[in-house]
N, C-alpha and C. Protein backbone atom coordinates (compact mmCIF):
# COMPACT_ATOMS: atom_id res chain seq x y z
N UNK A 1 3.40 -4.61 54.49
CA UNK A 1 3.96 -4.86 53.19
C UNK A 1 2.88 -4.81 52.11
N UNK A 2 1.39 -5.87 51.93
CA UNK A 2 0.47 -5.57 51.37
C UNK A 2 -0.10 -3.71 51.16
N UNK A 3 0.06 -2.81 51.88
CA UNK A 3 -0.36 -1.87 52.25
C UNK A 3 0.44 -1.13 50.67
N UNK A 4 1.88 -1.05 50.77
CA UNK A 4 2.88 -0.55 49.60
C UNK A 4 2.67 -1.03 48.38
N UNK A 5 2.38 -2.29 48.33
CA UNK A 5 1.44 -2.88 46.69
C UNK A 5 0.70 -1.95 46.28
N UNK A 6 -0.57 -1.82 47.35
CA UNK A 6 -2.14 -1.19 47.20
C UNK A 6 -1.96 -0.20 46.58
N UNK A 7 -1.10 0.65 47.13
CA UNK A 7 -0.40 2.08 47.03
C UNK A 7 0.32 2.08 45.30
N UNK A 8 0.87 1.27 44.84
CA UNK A 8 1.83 1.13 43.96
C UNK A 8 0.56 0.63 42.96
N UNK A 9 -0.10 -0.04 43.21
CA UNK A 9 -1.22 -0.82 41.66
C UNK A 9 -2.24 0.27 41.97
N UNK A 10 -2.48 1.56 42.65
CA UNK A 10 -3.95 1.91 42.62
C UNK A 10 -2.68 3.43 41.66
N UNK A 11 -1.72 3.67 42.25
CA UNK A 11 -0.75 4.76 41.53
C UNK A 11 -0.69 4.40 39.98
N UNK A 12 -0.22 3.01 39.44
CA UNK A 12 -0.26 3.20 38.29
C UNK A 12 -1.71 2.88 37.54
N UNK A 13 -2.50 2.35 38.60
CA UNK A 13 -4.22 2.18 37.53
C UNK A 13 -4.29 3.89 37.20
N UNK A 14 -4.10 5.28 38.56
CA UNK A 14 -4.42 5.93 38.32
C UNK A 14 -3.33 6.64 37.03
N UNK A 15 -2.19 6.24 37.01
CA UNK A 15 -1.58 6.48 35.75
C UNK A 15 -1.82 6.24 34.37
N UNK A 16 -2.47 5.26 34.22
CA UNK A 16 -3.05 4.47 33.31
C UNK A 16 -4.40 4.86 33.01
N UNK A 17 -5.25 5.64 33.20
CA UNK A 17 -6.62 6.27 33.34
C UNK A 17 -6.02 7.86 32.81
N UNK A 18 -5.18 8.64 33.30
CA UNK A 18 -4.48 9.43 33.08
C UNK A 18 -4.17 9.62 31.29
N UNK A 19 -3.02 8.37 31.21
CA UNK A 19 -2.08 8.22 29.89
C UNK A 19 -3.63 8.13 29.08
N UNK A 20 -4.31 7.21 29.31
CA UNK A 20 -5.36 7.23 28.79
C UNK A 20 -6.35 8.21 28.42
N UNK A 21 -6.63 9.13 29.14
CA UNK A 21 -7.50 10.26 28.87
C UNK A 21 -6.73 11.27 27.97
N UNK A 22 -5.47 11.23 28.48
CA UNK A 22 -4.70 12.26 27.51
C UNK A 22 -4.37 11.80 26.00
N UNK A 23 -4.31 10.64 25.67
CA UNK A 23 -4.31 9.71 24.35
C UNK A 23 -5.31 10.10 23.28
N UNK A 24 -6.65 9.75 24.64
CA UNK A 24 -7.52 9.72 23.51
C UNK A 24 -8.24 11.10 23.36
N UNK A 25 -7.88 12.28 24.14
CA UNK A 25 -7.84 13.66 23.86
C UNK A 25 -6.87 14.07 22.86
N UNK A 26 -5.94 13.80 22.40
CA UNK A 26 -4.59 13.79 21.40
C UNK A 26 -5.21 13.18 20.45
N UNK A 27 -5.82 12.39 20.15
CA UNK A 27 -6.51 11.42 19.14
C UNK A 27 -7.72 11.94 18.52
N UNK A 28 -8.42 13.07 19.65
CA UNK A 28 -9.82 13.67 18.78
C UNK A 28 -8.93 15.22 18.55
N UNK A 29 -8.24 15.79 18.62
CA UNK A 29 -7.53 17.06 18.13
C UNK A 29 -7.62 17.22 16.88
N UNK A 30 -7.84 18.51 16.73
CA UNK A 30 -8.12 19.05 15.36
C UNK A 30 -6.26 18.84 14.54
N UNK A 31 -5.28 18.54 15.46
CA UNK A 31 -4.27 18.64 14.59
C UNK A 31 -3.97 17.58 14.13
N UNK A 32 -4.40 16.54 15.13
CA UNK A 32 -3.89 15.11 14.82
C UNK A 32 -4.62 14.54 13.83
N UNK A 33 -6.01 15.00 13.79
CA UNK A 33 -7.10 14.47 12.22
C UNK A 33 -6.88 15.41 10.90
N UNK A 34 -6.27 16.60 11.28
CA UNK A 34 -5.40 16.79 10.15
C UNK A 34 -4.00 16.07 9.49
N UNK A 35 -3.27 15.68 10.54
CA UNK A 35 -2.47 14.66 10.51
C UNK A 35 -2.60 13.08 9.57
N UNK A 36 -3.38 12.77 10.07
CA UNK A 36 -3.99 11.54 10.00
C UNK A 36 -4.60 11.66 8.36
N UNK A 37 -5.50 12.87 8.10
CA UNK A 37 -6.46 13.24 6.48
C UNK A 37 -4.98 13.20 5.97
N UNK A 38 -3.86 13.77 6.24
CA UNK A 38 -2.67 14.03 5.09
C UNK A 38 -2.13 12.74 5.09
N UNK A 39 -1.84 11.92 5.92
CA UNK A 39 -1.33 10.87 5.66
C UNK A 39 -2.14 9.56 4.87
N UNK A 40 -3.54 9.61 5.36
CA UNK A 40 -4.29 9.26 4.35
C UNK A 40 -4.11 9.37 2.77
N UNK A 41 -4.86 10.70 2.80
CA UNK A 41 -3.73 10.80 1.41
C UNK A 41 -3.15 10.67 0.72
N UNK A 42 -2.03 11.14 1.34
CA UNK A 42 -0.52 10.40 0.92
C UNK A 42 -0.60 8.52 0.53
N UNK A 43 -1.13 8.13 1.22
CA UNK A 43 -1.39 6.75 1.08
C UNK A 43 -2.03 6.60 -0.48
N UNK A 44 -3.38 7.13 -0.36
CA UNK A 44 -4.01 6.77 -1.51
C UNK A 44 -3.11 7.75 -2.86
N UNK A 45 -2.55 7.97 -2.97
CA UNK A 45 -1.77 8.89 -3.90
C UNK A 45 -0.56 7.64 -4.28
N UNK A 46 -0.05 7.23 -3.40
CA UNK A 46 0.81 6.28 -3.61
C UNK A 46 0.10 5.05 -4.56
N UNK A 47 -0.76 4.43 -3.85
CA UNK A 47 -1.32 3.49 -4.62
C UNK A 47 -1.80 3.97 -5.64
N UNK A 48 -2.57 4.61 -6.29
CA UNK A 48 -2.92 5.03 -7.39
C UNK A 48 -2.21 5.12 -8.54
N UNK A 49 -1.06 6.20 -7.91
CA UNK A 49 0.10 6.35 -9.04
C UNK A 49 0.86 4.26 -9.01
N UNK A 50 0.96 3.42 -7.98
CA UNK A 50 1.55 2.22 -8.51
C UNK A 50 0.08 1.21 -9.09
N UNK A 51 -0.54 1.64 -8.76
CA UNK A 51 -1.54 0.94 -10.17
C UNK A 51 -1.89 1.59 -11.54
N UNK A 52 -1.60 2.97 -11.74
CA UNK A 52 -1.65 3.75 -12.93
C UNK A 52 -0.10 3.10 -13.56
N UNK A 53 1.29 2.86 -12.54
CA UNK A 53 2.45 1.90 -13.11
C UNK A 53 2.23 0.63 -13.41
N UNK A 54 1.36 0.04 -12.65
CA UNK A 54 1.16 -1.74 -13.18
C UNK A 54 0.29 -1.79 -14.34
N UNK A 55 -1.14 -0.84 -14.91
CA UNK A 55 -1.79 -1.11 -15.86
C UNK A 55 -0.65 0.01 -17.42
N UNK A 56 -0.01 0.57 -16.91
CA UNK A 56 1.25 1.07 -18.45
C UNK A 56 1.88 -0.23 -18.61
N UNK A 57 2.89 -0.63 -17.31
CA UNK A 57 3.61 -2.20 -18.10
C UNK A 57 2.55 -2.66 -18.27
N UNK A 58 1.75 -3.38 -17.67
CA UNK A 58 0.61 -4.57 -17.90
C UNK A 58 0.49 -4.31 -19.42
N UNK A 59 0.23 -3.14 -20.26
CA UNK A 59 -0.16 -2.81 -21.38
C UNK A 59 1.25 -2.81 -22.63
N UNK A 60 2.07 -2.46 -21.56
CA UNK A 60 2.73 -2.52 -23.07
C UNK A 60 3.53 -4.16 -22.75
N UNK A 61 3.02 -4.83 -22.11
CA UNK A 61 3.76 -6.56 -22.06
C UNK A 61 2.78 -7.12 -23.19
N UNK A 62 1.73 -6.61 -23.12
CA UNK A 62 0.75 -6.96 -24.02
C UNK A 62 1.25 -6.85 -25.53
N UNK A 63 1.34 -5.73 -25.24
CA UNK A 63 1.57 -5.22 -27.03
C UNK A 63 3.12 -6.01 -27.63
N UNK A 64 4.13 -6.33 -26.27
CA UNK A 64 4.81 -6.80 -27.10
C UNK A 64 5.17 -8.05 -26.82
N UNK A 65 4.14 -8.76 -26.49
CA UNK A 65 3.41 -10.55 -26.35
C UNK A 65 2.70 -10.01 -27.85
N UNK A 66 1.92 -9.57 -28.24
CA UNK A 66 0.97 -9.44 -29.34
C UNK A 66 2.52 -9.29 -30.89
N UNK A 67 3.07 -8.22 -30.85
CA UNK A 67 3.77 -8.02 -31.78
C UNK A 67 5.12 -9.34 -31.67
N UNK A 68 5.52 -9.69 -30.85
CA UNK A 68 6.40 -11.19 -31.02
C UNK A 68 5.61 -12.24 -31.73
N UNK A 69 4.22 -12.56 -31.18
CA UNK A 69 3.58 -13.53 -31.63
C UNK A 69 3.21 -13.45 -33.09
N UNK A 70 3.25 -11.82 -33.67
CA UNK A 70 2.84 -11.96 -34.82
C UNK A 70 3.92 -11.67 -35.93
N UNK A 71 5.43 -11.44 -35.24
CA UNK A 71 6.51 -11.57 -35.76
C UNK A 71 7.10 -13.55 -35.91
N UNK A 72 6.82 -13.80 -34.98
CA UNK A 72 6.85 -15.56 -35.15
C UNK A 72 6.53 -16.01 -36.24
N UNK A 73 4.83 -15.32 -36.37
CA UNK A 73 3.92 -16.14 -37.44
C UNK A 73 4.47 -15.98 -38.92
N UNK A 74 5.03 -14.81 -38.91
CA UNK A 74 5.49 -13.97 -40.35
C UNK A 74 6.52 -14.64 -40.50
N UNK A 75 7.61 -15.07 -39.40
CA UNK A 75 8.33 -15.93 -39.67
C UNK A 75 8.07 -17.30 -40.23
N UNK A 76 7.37 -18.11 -39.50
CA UNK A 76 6.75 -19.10 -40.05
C UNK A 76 6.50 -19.07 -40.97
N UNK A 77 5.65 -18.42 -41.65
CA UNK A 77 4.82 -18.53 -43.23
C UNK A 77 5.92 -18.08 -44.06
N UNK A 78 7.34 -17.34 -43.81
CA UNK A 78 8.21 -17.03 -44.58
C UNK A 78 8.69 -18.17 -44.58
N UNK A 79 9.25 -19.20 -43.68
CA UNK A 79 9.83 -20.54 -43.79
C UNK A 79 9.25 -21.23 -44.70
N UNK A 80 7.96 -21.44 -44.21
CA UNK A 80 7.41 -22.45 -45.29
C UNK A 80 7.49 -22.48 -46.62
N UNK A 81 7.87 -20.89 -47.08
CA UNK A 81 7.41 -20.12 -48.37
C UNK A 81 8.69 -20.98 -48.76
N UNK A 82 9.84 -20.58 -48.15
CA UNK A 82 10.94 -20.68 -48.54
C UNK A 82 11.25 -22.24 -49.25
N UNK A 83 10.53 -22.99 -48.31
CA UNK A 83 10.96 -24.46 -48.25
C UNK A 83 9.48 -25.59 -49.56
N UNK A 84 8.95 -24.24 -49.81
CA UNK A 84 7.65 -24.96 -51.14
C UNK A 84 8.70 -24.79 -52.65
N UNK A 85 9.44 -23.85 -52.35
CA UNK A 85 10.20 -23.19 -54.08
C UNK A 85 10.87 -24.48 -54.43
């Protein structure tokens, strides 16, 4: 009975040495590191373009935090104006 184990764990170590060699032969291929450079890429293309989107809003929240605040003030000093006559 021990004998059919031996047989069965030395079959899949040698399967496993196998899957393995062929992996990491698939992994140094000239197609798959082309693979891999485009998806790269693609990655950094993504982020770029959504931080080139967060610093446009970021900028115009600004401008119109800046132009409210100085529509407030104009308000204000018109109140007051109103309330000296």
């Amino acid at each position: 009975m021990k004998n059919i184990f031996g047989k069965e764990r030395s079959l899949i170590f040698a399967g496993g040495v196998l899957v393995g060699t062929l992996g990491l032969s698939l992994l140094k291929s000239k197609t798959a590191k082309n693979f891999y450079v485009k998806t790269l890429a693609g990655g950094m293309k993504i982020r770029n373009d959504a931080q080139n989107l967060y610093e446009t809003i970021r900028e115009d929240a600004e401008d119109m935090c800046y132009e409210a605040s100085k529509q407030a003030l104009e308000e204000e000093k018109s109140c007051c104006c109103d309330s000296e006559k």
